[in-house]
Protein backbone atom coordinates (compact mmCIF):
# COMPACT_ATOMS: atom_id res chain seq x y z
CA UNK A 1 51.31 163.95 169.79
CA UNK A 2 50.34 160.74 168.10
CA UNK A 3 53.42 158.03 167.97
CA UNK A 4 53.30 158.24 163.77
CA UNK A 5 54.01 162.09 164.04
CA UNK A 6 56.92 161.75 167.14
CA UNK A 7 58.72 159.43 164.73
CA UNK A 8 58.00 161.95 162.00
CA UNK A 9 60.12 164.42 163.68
CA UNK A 10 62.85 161.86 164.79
CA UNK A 11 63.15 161.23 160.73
CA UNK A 12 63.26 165.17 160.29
CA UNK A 13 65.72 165.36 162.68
CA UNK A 14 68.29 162.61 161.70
CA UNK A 15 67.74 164.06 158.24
CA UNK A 16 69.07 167.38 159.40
CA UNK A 17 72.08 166.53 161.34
CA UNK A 18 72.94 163.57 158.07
CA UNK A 19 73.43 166.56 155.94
CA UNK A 20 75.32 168.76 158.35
CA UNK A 21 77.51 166.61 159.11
CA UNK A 22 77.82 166.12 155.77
CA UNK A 23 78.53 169.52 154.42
CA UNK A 24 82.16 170.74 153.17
CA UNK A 25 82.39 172.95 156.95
CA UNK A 26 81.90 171.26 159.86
CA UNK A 27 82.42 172.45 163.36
CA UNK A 28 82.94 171.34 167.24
CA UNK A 29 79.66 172.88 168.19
CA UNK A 30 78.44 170.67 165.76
CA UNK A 31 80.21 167.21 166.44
CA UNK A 32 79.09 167.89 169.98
CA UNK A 33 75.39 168.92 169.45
CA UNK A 34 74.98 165.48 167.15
CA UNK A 35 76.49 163.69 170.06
CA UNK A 36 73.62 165.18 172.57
CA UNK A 37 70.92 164.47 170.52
CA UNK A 38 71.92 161.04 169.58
CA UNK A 39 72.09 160.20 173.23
CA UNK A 40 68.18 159.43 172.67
CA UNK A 41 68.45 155.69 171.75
CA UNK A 42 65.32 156.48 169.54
CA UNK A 43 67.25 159.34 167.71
CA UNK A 44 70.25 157.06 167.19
CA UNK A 45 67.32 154.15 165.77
CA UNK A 46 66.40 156.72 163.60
CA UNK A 47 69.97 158.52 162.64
CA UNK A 48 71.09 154.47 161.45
CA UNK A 49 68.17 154.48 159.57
CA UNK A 50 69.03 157.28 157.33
CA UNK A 51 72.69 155.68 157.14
CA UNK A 52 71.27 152.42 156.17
CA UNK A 53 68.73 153.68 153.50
CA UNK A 54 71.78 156.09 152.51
CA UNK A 55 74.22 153.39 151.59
CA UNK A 56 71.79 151.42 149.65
CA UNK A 57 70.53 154.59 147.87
CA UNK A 58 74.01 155.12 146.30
CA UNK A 59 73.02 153.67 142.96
CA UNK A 60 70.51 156.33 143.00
CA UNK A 61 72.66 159.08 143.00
CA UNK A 62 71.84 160.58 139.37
CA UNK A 63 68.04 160.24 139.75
CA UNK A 64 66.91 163.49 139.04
CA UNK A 65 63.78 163.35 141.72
CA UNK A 66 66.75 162.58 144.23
CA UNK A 67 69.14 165.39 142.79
CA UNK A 68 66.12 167.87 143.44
CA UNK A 69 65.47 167.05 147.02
CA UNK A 70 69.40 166.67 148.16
CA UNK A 71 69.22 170.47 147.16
CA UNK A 72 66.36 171.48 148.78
CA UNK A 73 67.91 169.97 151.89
CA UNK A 74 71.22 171.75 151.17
CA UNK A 75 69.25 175.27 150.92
CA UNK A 76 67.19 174.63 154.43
CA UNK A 77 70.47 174.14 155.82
CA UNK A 78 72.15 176.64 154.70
CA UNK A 79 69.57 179.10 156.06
CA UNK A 80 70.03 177.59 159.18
CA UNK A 81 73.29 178.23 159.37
CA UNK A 82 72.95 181.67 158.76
CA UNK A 83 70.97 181.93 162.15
CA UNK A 84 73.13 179.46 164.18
CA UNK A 85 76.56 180.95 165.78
CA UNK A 86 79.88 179.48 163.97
CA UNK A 87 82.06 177.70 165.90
CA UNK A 88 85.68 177.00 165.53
CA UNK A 89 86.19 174.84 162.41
CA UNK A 90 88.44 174.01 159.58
CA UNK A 91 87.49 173.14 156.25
CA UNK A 92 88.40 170.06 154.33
CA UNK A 93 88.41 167.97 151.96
CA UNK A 94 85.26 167.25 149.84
CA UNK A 95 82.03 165.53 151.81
CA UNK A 96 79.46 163.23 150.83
CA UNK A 97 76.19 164.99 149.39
CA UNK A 98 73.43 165.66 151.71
CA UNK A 99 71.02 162.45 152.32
CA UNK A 100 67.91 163.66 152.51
CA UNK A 101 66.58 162.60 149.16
CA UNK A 102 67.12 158.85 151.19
CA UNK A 103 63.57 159.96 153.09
CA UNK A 104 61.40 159.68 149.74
CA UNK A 105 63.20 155.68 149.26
CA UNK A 106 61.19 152.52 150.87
CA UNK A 107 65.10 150.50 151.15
CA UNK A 108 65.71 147.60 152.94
CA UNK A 109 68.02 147.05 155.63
CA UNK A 110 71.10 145.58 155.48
CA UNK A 111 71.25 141.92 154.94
CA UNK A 112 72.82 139.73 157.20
CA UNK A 113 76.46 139.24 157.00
CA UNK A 114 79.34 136.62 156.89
CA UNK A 115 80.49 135.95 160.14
CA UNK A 116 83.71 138.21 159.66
CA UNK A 117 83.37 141.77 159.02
CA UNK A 118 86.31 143.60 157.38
CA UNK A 119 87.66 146.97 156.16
CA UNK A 120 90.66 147.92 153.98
CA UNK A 121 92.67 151.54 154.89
CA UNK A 122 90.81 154.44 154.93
CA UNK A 123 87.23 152.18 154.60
CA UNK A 124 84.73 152.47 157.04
CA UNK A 125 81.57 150.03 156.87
CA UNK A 126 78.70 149.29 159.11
CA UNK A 127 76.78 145.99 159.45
CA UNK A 128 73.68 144.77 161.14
CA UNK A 129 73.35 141.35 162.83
CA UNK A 130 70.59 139.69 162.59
CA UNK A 131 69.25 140.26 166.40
CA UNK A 132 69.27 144.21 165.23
CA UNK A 133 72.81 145.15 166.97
CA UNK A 134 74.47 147.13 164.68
CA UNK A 135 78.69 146.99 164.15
CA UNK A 136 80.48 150.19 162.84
CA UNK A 137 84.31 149.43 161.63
CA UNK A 138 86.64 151.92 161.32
CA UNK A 139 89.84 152.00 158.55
CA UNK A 140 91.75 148.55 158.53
CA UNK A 141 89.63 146.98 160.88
CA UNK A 142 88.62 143.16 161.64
CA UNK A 143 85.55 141.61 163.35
CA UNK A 144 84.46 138.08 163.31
CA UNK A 145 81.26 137.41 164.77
CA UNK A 146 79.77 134.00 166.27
CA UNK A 147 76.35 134.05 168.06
CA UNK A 148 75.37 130.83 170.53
CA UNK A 149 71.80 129.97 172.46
CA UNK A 150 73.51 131.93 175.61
CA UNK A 151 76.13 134.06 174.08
CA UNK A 152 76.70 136.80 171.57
CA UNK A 153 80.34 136.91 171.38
CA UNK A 154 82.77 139.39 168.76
CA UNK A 155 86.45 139.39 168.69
CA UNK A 156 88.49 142.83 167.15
CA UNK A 157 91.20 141.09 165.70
CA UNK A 158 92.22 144.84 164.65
CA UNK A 159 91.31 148.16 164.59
CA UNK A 160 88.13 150.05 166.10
CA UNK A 161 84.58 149.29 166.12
CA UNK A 162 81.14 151.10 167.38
CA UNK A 163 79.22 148.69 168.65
CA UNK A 164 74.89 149.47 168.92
CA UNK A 165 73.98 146.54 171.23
CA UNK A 166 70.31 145.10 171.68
CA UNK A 167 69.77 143.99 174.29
CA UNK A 168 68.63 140.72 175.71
CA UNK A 169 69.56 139.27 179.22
CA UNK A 170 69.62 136.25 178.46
CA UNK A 171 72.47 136.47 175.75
CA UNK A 172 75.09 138.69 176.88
CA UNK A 173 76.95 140.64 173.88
CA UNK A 174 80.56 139.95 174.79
CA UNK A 175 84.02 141.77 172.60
CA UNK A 176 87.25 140.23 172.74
CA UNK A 177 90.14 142.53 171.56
CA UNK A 178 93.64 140.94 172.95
CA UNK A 179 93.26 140.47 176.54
CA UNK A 180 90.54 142.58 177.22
CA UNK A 181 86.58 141.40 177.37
CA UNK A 182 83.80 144.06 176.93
CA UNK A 183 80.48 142.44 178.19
CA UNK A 184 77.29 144.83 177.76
CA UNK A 185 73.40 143.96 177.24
CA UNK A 186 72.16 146.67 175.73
CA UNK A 187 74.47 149.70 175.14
CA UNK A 188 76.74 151.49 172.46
CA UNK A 189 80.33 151.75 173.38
CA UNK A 190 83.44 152.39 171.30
CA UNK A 191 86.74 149.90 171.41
CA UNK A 192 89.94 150.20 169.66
CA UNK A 193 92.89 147.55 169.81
CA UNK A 194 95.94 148.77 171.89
CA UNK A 195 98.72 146.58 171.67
CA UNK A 196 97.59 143.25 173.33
CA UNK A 197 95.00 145.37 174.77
CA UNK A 198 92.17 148.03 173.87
CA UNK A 199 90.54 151.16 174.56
CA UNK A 200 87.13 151.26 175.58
CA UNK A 201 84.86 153.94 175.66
CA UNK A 202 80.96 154.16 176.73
CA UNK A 203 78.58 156.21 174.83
CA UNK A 204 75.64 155.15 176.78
CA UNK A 205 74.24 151.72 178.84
CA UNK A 206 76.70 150.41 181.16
CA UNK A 207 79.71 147.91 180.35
CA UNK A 208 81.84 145.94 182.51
CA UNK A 209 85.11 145.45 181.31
CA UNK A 210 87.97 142.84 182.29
CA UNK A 211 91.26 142.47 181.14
CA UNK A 212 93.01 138.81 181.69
CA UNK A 213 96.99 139.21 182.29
CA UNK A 214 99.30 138.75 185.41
CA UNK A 215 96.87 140.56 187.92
CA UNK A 216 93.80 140.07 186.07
CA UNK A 217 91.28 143.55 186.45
CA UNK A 218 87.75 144.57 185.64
CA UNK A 219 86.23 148.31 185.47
CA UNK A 220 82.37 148.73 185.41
CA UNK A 221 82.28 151.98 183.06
CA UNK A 222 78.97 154.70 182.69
CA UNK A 223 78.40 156.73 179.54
CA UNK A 224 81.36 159.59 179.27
CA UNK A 225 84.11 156.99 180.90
CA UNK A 226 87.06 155.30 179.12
CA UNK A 227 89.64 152.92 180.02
CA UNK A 228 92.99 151.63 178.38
CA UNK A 229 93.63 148.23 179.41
CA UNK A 230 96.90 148.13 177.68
CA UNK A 231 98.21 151.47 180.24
CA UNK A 232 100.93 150.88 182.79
CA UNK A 233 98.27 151.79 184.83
CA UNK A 234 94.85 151.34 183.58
CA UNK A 235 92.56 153.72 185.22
CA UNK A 236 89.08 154.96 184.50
CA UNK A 237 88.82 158.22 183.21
CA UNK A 238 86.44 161.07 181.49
CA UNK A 239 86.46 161.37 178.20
CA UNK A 240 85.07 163.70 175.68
CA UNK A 241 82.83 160.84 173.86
CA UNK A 242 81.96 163.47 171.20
CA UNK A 243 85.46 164.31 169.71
CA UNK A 244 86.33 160.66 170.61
CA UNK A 245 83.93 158.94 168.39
CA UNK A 246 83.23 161.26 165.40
CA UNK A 247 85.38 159.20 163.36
CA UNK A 248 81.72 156.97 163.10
CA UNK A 249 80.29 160.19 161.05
CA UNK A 250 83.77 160.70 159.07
CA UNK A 251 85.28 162.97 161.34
CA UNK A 252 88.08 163.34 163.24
CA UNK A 253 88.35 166.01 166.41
CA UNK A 254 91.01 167.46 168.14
CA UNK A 255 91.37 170.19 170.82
CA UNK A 256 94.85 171.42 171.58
CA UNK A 257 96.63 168.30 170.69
CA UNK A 258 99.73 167.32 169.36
CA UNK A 259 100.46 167.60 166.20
CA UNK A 260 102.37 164.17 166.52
CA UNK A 261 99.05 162.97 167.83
CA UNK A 262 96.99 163.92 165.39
CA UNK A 263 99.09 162.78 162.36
CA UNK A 264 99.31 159.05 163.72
CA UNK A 265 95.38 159.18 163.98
CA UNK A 266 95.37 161.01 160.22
CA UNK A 267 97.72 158.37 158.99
CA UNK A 268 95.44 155.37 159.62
CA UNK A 269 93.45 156.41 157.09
CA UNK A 270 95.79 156.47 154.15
CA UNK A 271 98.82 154.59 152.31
CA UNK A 272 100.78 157.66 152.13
CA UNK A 273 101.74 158.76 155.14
CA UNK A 274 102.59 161.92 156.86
CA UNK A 275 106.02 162.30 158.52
CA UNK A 276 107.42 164.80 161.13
CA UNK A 277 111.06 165.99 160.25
CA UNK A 278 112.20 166.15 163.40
CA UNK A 279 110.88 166.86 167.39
CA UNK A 280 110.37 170.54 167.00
CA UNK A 281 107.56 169.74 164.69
CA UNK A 282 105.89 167.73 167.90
CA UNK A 283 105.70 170.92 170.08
CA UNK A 284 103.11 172.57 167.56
CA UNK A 285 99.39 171.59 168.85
CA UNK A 286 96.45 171.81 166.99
CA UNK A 287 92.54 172.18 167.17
CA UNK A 288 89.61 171.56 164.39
CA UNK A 289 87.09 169.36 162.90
CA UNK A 290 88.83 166.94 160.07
CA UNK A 291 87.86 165.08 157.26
CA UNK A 292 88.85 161.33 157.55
CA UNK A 293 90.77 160.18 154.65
CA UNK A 294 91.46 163.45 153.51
CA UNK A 295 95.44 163.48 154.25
CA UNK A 296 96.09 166.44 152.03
CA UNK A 297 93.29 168.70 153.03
CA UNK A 298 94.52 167.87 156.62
CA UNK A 299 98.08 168.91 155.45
CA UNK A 300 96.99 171.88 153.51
CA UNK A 301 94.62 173.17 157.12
CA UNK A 302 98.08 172.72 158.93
CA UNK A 303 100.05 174.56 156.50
CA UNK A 304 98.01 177.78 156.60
CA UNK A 305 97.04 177.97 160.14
CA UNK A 306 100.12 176.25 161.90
CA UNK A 307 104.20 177.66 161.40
CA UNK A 308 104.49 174.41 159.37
CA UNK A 309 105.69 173.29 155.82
CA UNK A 310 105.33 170.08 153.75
CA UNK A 311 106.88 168.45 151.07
CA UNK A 312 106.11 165.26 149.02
CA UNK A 313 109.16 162.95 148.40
CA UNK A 314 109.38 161.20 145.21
CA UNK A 315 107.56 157.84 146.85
CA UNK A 316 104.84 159.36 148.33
CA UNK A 317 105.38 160.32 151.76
CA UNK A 318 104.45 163.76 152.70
CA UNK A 319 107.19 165.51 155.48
CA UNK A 320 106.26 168.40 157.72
CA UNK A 321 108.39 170.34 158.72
CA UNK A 322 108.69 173.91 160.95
CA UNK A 323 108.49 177.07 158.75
CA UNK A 324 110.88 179.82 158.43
């Protein structure tokens, strides 16, 4: 197989799983499956891509040549899913329209950047430095970036970031969030602020991570590992990097967790917040794929499946309660 065509099929393929992941149903099996195959650093080169050329296509939304193909891509999909085995999913909320009309658009890629990178509630954005590292905020989130001769340093003011580092030894890319410094070469790994600390998570590469308080600490992490600096104890632990990260395709996962949990994470994502009425509510746990951003969707999925009830107060705020 010639190069040309191998990179054919990597296009194909990061088509494919842009438009899943971008239908109205989305399940575990498929959060998970999009993880494995993006574990390829040349799928993930190629899966940017299509988000790149996707963003700047936006403006070309109503073209009729782009209309026809998104629905071509939406029938092919469909009839794969037919064939495929369903997982466990829940539907919400209304997703983006399927991206493979992006394919037939020579765009450029994203220009560089000012040298801080931000993102209001519920915004997620992704930016490209100019050495080809790539920066993914998530909702309410705050980067500033400074590269030197020997240093390619980021500090997470707030928030959470995925981070697509190239590499080059001679310039190690280091993050700064709080007390805690995430130095890599050439990796992707997820970090969140915690307090005056973070979470760190490694999607592939290697990281070494170090955390500067009282009884300074570093933790060397490989792909599937997380740490919390800002724990009692901060210990290095498995993770489920697929549900953990598929916030960076709009998602968010849970399995079995609580519903107290999985509101706080739902709640960074809007100005209206959901609130529990009281501790019984906490008990309740809950599994399913979720739309980011899509608070009453979210609501509505917990209503139906859950013993729960909600109720909108006059400024806003959404309350959950236990049913009858």
């Amino acid at each position: 197989m010639t190069i040309e065509a191998e990179a054919d099929i990597r296009r194909k393929e990061a088509v494919e799983w842009f438009t899943r992941l971008n239908q109205r149903k989305v399940t575990t099996a498929d959060v998970r499956g999009f993880s494995a195959w993006r574990r390829d650093p040349a799928n993930a080169h190629a899966f940017q891509k299509i988000e790149a050329m996707w963003d700047a296509a936006g403006a070309l939304a109503g073209n009729p040549e782009l209309a026809a193909l998104t629905a071509e891509a939406r029938r092919g999909t469909e009839a794969r899913e037919k064939r495929r085995p369903s997982g466990r999913l829940v539907s919400l909320g209304v997703a983006g329209a399927a991206a493979v009309a992006v394919c037939a658009f020579s765009l450029a890629w994203l220009q560089q950047r000012p040298a801080t990178y931000a993102t209001a509630v519920g915004e997620q954005r992704t930016v490209q430095l100019h050495d080809g590292s790539r920066i993914t905020l998530d909702t309410n989130t705050r980067v500033a970036v400074r590269y030197t001769r020997d240093r390619r340093a980021v500090t997470l003011t707030s928030g959470q970031a995925m981070f697509d580092v190239e590499g080059d030894a001679a310039r190690p890319f280091v993050v700064a969030a709080g007390d805690t410094r995430v130095t890599a070469l050439g990796t992707r790994f997820d970090v969140r602020r915690s307090g005056a600390g973070a979470r760190v998570i490694l999607v592939d590469g290697r990281v070494a991570v170090r955390h500067d308080m009282d009884r300074p600490a570093q933790w060397s992490l490989t792909p599937g590992q997380q740490v919390v600096t800002s724990a009692r104890q901060p210990q290095v632990m498995t993770t489920d990097v697929a549900a953990a990260t598929s916030w960076t395709v709009g998602r968010l996962t849970f399995e079995n967790t609580p519903v107290s949990v999985a509101v706080a994470e739902v709640n960074r994502y809007s100005r209206e917040p959901i609130e529990l009425q009281d501790a019984r509510v906490s008990e309740i746990r809950v599994s399913g794929v979720f739309n980011a951003g899509d608070i009453d969707g979210f609501v509505a999925a917990l209503t139906d499946l859950y013993p729960l009830q909600a109720a909108r107060t006059e400024d806003g705020r959404i309350v959950l309660s236990r049913g009858a």
